[in-house]
Protein backbone atom coordinates (compact mmCIF):
# COMPACT_ATOMS: atom_id res chain seq x y z
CA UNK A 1 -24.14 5.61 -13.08
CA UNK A 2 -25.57 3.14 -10.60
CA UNK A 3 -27.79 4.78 -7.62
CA UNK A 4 -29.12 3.13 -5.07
CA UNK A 5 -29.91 4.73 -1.27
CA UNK A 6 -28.80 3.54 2.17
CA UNK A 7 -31.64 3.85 4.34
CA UNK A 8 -30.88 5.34 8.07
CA UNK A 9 -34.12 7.26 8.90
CA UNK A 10 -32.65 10.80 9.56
CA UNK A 11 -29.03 9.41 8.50
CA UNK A 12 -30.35 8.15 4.73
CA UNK A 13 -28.28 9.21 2.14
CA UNK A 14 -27.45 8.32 -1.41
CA UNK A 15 -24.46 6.44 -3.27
CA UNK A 16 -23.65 6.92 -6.81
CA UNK A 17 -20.94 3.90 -7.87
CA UNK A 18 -19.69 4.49 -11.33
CA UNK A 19 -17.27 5.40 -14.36
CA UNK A 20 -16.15 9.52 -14.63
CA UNK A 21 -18.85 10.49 -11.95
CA UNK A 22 -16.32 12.60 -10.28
CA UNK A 23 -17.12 15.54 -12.34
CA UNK A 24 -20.52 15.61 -11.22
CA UNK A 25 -19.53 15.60 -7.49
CA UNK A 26 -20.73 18.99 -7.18
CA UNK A 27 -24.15 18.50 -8.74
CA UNK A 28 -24.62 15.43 -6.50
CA UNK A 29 -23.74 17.39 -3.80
CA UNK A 30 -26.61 19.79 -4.23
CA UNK A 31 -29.17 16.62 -5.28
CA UNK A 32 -28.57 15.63 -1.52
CA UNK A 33 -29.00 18.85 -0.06
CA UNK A 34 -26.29 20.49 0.58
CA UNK A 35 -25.38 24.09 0.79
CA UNK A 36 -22.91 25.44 -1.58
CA UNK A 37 -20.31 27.84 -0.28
CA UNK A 38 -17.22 27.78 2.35
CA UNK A 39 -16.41 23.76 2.44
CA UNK A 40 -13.17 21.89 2.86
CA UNK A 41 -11.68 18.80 0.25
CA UNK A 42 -9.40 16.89 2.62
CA UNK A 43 -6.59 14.58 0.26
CA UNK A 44 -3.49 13.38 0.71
CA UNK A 45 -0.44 14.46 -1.35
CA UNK A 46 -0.50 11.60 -4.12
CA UNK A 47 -4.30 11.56 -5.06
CA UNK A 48 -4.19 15.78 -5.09
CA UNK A 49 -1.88 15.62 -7.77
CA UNK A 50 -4.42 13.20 -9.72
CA UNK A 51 -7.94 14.90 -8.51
CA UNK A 52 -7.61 17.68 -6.29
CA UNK A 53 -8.07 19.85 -9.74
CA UNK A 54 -10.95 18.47 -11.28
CA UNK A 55 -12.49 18.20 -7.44
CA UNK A 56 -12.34 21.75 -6.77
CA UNK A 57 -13.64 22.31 -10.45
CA UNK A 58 -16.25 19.89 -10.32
CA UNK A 59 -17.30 21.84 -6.63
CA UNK A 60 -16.42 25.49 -8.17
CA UNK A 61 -18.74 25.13 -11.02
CA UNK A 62 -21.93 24.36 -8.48
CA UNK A 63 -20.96 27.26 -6.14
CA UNK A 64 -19.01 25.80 -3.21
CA UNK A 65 -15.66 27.14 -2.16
CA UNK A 66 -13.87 24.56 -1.18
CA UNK A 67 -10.13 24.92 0.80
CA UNK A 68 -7.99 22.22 -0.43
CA UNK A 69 -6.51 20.39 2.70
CA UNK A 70 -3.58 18.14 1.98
CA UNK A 71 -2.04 15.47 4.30
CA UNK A 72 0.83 13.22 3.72
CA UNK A 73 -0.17 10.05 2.33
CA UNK A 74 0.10 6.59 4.59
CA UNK A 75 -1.35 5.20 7.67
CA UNK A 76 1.14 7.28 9.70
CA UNK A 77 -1.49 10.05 9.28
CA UNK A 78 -3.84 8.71 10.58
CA UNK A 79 -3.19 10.85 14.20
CA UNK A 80 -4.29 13.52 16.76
CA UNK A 81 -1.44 15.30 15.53
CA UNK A 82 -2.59 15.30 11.91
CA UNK A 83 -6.93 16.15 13.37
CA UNK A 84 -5.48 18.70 15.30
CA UNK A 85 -3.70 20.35 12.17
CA UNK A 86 -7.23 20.08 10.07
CA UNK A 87 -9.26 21.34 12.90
CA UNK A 88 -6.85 25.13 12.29
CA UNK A 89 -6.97 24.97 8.32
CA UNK A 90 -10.86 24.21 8.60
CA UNK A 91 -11.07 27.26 11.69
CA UNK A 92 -8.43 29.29 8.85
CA UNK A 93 -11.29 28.52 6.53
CA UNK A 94 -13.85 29.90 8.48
CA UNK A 95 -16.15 26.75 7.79
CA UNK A 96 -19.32 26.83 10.02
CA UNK A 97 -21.79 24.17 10.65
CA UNK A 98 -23.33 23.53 7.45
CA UNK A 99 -20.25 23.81 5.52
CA UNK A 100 -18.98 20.22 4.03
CA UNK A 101 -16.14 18.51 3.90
CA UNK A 102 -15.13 16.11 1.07
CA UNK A 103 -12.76 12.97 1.91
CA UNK A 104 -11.21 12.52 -1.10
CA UNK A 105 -8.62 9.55 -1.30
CA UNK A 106 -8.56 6.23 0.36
CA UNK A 107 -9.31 4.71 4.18
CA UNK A 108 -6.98 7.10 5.82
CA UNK A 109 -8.15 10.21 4.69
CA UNK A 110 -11.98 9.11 4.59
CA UNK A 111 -11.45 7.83 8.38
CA UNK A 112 -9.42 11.34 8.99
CA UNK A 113 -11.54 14.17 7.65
CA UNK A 114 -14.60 12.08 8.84
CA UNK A 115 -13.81 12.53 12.38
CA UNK A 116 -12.41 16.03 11.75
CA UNK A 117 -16.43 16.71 10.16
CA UNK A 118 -17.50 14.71 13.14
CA UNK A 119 -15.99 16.53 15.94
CA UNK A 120 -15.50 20.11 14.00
CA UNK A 121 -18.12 22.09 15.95
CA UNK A 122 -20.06 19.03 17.24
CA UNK A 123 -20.17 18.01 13.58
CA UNK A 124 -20.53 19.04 10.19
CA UNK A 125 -22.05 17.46 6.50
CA UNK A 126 -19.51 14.80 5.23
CA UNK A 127 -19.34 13.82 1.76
CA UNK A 128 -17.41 10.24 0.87
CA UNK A 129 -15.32 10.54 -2.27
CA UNK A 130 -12.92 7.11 -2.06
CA UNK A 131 -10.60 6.95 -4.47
CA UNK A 132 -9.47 3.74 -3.78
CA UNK A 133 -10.96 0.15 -4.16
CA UNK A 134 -10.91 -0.51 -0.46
CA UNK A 135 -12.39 2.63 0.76
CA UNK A 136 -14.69 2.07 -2.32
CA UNK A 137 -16.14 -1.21 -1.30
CA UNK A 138 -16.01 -0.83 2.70
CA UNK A 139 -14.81 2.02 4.59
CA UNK A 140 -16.76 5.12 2.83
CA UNK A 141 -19.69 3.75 3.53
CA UNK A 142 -21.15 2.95 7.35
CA UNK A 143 -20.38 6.50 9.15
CA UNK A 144 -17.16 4.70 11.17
CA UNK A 145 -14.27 7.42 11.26
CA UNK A 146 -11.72 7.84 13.95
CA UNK A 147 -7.52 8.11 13.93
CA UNK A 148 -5.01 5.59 15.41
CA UNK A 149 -3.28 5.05 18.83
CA UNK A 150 0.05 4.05 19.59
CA UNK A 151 -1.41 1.17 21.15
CA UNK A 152 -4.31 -0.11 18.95
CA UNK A 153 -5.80 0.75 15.13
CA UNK A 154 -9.23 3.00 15.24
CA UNK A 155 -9.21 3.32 19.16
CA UNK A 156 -10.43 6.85 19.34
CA UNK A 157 -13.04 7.90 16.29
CA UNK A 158 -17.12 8.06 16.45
CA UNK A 159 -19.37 6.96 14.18
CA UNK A 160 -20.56 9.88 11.61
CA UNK A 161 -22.76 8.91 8.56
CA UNK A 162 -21.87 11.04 5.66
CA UNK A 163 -24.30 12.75 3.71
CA UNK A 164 -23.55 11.56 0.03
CA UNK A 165 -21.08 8.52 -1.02
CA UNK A 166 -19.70 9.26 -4.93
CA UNK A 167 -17.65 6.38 -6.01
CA UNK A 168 -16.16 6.95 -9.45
CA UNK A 169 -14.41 3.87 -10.23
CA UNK A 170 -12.19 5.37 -13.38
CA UNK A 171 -9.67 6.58 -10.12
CA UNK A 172 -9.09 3.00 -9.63
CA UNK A 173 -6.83 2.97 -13.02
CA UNK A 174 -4.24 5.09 -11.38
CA UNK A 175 -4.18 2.79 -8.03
CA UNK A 176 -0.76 1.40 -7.69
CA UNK A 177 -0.83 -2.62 -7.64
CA UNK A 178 -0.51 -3.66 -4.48
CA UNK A 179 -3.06 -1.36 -3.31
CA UNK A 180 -5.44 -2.50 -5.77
CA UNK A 181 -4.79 -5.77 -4.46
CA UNK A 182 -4.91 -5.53 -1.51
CA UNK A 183 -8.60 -4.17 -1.57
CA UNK A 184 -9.93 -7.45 -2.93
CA UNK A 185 -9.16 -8.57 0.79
CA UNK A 186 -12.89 -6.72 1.76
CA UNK A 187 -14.41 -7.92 -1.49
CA UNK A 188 -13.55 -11.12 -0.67
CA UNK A 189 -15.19 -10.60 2.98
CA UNK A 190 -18.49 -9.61 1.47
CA UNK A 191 -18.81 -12.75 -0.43
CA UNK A 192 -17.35 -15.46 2.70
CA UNK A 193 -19.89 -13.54 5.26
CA UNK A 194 -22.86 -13.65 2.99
CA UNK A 195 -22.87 -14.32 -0.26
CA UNK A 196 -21.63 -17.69 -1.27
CA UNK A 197 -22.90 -17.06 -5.09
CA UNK A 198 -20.72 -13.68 -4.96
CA UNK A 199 -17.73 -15.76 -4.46
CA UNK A 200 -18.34 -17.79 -7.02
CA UNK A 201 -18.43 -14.52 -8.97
CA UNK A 202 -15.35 -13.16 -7.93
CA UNK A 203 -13.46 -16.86 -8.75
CA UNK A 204 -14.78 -16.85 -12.34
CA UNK A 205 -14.09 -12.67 -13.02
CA UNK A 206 -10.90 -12.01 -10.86
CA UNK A 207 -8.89 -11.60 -14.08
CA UNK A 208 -11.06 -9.02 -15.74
CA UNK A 209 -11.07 -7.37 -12.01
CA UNK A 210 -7.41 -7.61 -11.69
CA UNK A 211 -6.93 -5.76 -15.11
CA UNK A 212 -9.83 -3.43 -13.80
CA UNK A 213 -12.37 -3.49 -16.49
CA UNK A 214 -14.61 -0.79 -15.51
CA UNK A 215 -17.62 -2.82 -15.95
CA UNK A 216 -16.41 -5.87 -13.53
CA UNK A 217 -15.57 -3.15 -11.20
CA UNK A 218 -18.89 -0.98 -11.05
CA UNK A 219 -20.27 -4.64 -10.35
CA UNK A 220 -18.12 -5.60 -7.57
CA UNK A 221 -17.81 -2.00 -5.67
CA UNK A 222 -21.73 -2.14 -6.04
CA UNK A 223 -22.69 -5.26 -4.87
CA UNK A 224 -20.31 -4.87 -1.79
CA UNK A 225 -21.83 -1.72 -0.83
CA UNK A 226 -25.04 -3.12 -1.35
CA UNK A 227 -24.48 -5.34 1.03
CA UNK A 228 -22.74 -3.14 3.52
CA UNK A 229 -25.32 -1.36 3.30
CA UNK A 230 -27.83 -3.72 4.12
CA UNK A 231 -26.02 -4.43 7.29
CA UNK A 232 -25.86 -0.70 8.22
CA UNK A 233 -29.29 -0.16 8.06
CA UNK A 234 -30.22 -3.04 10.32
CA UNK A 235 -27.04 -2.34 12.56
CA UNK A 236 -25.69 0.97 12.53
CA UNK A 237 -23.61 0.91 15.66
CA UNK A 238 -22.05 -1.84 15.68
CA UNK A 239 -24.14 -3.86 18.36
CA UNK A 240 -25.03 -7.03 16.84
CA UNK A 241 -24.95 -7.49 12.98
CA UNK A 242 -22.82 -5.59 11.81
CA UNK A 243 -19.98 -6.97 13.96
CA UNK A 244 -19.73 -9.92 11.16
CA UNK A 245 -18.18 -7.18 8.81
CA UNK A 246 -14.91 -7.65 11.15
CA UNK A 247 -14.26 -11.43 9.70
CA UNK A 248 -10.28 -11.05 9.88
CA UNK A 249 -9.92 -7.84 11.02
CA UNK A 250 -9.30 -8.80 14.64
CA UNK A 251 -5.89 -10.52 13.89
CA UNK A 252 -5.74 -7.51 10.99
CA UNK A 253 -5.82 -5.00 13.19
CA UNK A 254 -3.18 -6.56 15.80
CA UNK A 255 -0.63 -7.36 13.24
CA UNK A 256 -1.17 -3.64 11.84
CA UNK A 257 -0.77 -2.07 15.06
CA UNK A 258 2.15 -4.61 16.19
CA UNK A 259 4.15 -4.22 12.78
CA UNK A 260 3.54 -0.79 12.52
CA UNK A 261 1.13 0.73 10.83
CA UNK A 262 2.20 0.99 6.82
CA UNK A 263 4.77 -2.37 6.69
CA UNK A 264 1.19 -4.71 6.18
CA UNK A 265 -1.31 -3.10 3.86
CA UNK A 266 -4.65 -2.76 5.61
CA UNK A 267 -6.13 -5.18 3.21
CA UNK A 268 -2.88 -7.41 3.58
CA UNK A 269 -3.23 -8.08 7.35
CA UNK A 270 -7.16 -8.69 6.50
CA UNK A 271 -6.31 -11.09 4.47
CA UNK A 272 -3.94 -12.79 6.58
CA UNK A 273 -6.89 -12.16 9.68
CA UNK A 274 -9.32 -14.37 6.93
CA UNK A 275 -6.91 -16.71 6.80
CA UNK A 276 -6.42 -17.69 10.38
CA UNK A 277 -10.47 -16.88 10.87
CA UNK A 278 -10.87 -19.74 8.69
CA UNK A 279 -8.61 -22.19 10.26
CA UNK A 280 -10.74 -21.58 13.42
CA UNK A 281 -14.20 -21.55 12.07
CA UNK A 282 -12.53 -25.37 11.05
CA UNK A 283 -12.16 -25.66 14.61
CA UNK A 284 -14.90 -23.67 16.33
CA UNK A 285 -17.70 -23.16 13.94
CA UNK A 286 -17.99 -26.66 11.65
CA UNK A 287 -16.57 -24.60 8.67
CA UNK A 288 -15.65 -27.73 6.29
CA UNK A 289 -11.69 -27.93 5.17
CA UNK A 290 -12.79 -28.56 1.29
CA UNK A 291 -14.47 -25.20 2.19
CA UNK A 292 -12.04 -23.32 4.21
CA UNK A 293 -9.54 -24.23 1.19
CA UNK A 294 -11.52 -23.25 -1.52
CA UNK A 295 -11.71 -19.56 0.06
CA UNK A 296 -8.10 -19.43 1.13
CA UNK A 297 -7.42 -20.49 -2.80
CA UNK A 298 -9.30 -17.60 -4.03
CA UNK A 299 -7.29 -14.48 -1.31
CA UNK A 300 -4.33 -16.27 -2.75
CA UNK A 301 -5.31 -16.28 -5.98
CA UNK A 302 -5.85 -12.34 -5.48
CA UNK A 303 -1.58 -12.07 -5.07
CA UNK A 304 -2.87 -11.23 -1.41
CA UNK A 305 -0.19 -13.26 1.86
CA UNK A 306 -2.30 -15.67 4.23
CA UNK A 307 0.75 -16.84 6.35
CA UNK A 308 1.33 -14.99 9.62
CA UNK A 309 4.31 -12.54 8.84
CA UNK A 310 7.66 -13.47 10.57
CA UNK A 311 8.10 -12.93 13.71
CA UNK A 312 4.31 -11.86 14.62
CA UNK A 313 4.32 -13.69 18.18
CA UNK A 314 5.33 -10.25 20.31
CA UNK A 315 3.86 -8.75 23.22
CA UNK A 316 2.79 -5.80 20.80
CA UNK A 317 0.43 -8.26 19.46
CA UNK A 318 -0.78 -9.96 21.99
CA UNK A 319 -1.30 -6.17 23.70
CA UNK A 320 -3.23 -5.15 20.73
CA UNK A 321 -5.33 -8.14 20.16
CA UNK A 322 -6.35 -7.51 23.93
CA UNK A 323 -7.62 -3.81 23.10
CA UNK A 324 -9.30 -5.50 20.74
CA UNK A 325 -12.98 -3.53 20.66
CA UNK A 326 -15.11 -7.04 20.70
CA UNK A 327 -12.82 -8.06 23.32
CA UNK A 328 -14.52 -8.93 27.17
CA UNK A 329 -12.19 -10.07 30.08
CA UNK A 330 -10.07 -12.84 28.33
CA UNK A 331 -12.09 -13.33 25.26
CA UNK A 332 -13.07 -12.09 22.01
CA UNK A 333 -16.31 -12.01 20.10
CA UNK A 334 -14.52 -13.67 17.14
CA UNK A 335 -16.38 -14.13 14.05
CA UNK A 336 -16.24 -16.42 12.33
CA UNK A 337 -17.78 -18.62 9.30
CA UNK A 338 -19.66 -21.96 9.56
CA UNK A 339 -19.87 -22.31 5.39
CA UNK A 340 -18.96 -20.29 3.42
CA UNK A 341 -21.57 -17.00 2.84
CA UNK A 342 -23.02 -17.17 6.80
CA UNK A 343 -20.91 -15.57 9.20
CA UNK A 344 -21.25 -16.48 13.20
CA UNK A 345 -19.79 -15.33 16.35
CA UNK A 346 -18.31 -16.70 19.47
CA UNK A 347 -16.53 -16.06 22.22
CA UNK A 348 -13.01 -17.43 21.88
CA UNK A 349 -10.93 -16.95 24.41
CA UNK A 350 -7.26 -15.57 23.40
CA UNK A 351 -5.26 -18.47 24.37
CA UNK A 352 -7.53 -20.29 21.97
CA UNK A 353 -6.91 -18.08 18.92
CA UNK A 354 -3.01 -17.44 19.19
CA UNK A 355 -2.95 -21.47 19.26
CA UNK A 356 -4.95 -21.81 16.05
CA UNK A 357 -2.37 -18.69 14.20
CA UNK A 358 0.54 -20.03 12.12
């Protein structure tokens, strides 16, 4: 098991990244602190017939008493109307405010049950479990949580650091493929924003990634955490920094929230968002083509699309890409790369980046 500790002043709190660590969860639970008893393991339906069994055992045997809470799997969930259903099973439960809730799945439920622990009684302990390579690499880790609008991905959340991240990559085997794919959209982030030698990496081990050697993939979720979590600790809100860890996520998000959320993977449309990022860090930021080529080579290369879907010109995008959180007036704070491991940002205004998106 690989350890290593995010540091946030009152907010530091450990990660464990490794193979069959989910049957310690509850033991690592009480090494950071927290206080066995009434708690809550928020899943959705598919990864409680895998885990929810040996979670609850793993949490039974040091003393909590967790209330499994089960949500329907997908993006879709994702909604007030699914936080207002966990806020009565957690009142049902009769948690209080040092009980803890586990997020045990992917991106969705993570972002779910960490807004629920957020906002449940002005906020209770959170414990990451991802279960997935993309919430394994990215979203567990950094405190954002929040649910979806209508109108835009992630518009209403806050940002709630958990108190323990346990990443036990063995739950990666039973990860359907394009899901697993998908993921290697953020891995691929890590390494274009900051560490050139990481993509080098990634180009010479993809294959033993793709058939998920558990070695190759305790390396890969740790060094992207790592790094995540270096950019956490020097920018936990979001107000300078860490605004690099949204290379392709703007056009992500729009073509999520304008195809509807579930048709593009979440790592899918980031991929695509890299794709066009990179085409205007040519234009905008001095990125080199032989560059910009090499990196679109290697999302390719990871079975992941970096084409604009048909039909993505729509009003729904354009609307969404306007919501956009980095957005001011008529421009974005776009970021984008000028070689490949150093990210920058500039304002772009949007007429400028739906010219550059093919």
């Amino acid at each position: 098991m690989r350890t290593f500790r995010v540091e946030l002043g009152a907010n530091s709190h450990p990660v464990h990244v490794g193979a069959g660590i989910l049957a310690e969860l509850g033991k690592l639970a009480r090494d950071a602190g927290l206080r066995p008893g009434r708690s809550a393991v928020v899943t959705d339906a598919n990864v409680a017939k895998l885990y929810a069994k040996a979670t609850m055992a793993a949490l039974g045997a040091a003393g909590f008493a967790p209330t499994l809470i089960e949500i329907p799997p997908g993006e879709q969930s994702k909604s007030l109307a699914q936080l207002e259903r966990i806020y009565g099973l957690m009142t049902d439960a009769e948690l209080d405010r040092a009980s803890v809730v586990f997020a045990l799945g992917g991106g969705v439920v993570g972002d779910l049950a960490g807004f629920a622990a957020a906002s449940y009684l002005r906020g209770i302990p959170l414990v990451q479990v991802p279960t997935t390579l993309l919430a394994q690499v990215d979203s567990s880790l950094g405190g954002k949580t929040g649910v979806n609008h209508p109108r835009a991905k992630n518009l209403i959340g806050a940002f709630h650091q958990p108190r323990l991240v346990v990443a036990d990559v063995a739950t990666l085997t039973t990860l359907p493929e394009r899901e697993f794919r998908e993921s290697l959209a953020e891995v691929i982030k890590y390494g274009a924003i900051m560490d050139e030698p990481m993509l080098a990496s990634l180009e010479k081990l993809l294959d033993r990634i793709l058939a998920r050697d558990a070695a190759a993939l305790e390396d890969v979720v740790e060094r992207s955490l790592r790094h995540k979590a270096t950019i956490v600790a020097a920018d936990e809100r979001e107000s300078g920094l860490r605004r690099i860890l949204n290379f392709g996520h703007t056009v992500g998000h729009a073509l999520e929230a304008s195809t509807g959320y579930g048709n593009l993977l979440h790592g899918e449309a980031v991929a695509i968002g890299m794709a066009a990022a990179v085409r205007l860090s040519c234009e905008h930021a001095g990125l080199s083509r032989e560059e910009a080529a090499r990196l679109v080579a290697l999302i390719d290369r990871a079975g992941l699309p970096t084409a604009m879907p048909q039909g993505w010109r729509s009003k729904g995008f354009e609307r969404a890409l306007r919501l956009d959180k980095k957005r001011a007036d008529d421009a974005i704070e776009f970021v984008l790369l000028d070689h490949l491991g150093h990210a920058v940002t500039k304002r772009l205004r949007i007429e400028q980046v739906l010219s550059a998106l093919v």
